[in-house]
Protein backbone atom coordinates (compact mmCIF):
# COMPACT_ATOMS: atom_id res chain seq x y z
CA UNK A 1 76.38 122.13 -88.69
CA UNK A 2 78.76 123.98 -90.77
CA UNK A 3 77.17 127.26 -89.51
CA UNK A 4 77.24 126.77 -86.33
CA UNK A 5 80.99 126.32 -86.14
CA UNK A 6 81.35 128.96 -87.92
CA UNK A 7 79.61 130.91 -85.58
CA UNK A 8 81.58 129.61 -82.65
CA UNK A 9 84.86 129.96 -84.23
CA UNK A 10 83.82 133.72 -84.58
CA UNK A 11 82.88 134.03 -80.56
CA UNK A 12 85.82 132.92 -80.07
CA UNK A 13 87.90 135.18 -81.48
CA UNK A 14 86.30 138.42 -80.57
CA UNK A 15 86.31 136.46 -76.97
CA UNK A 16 90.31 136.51 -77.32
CA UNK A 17 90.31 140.36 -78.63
CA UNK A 18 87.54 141.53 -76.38
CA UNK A 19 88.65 140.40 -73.18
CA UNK A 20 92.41 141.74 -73.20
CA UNK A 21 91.32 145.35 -74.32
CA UNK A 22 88.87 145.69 -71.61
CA UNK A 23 91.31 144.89 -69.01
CA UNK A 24 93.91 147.20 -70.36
CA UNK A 25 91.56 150.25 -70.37
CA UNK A 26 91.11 149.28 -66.38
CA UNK A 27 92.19 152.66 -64.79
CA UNK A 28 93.75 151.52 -61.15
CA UNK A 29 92.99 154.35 -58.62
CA UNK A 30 96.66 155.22 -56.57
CA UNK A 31 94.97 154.92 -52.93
CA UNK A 32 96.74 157.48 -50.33
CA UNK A 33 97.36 156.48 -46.38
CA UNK A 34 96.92 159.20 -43.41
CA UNK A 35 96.22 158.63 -39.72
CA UNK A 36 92.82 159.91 -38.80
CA UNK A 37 93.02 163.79 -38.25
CA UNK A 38 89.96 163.26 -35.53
CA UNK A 39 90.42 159.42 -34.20
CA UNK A 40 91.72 159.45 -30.70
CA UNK A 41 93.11 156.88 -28.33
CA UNK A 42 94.13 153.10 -29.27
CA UNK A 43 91.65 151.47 -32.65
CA UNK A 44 90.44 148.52 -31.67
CA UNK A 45 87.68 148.10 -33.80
CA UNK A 46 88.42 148.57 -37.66
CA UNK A 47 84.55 149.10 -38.23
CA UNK A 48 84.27 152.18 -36.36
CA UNK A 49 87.35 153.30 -37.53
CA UNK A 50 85.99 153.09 -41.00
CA UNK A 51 82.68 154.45 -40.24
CA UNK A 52 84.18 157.45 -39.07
CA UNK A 53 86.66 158.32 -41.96
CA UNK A 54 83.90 157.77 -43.98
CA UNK A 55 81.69 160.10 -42.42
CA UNK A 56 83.96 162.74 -41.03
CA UNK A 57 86.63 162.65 -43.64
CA UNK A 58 85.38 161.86 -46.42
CA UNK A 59 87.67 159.07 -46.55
CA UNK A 60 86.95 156.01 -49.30
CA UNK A 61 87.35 153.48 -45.84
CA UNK A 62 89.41 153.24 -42.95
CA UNK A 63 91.43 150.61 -40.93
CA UNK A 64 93.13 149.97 -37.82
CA UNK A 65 96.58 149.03 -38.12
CA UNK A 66 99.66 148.62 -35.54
CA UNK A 67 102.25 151.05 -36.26
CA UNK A 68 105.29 152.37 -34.01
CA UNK A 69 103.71 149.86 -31.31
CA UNK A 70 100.36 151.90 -31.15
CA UNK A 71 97.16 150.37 -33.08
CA UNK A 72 95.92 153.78 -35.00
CA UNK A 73 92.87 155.08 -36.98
CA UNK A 74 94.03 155.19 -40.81
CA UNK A 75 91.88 156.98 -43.45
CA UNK A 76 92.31 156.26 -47.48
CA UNK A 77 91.79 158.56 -50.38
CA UNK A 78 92.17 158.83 -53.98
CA UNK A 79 95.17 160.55 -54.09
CA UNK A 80 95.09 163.80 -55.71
CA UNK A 81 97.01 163.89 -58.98
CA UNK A 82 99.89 167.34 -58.62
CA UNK A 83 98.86 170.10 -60.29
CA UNK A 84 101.04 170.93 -63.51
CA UNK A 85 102.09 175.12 -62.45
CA UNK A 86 103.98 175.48 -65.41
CA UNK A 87 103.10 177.73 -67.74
CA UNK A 88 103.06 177.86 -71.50
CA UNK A 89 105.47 179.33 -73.38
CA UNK A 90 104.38 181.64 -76.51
């Protein structure tokens, strides 16, 4: 009986350690809005909208939205991280 407590009391620690350090190496991905470069016309139907950024755009999904009064086409992507141009100094 002893041993078996033992072995639970264990579990449960690395349970408290484990489970906080995985979720703080979780990486979130910064997600980037457009309107669709080739949607035309009012989106009424958020499925074809996100079949065609998909397909056409490369897009990671799209979604119809009202904006401005006018329901549009929107495409998401990772955004792309800016590229560092400065050079090293010697």
């Amino acid at each position: 009986m002893a041993k078996s407590t033992h072995y639970v009391a264990i579990l449960f620690v690395f349970v408290l350690v484990a489970i906080p350090e995985m979720m703080m190496t979780t990486v979130e991905a910064n997600i980037c809005e457009r309107p669709s470069q080739t949607w035309s016309g009012n989106c009424g139907n958020t499925g074809h909208c996100d079949k065609q950024c998909k397909d056409w755009e490369h897009a990671s999904h799209g979604a119809c939205h009202k904006r401005e009064n006018h329901w549009k086409c929107f495409c998401y992507f990772e955004c792309k991280k800016p590229e560092n141009h400065e050079q090293k100094k010697v």
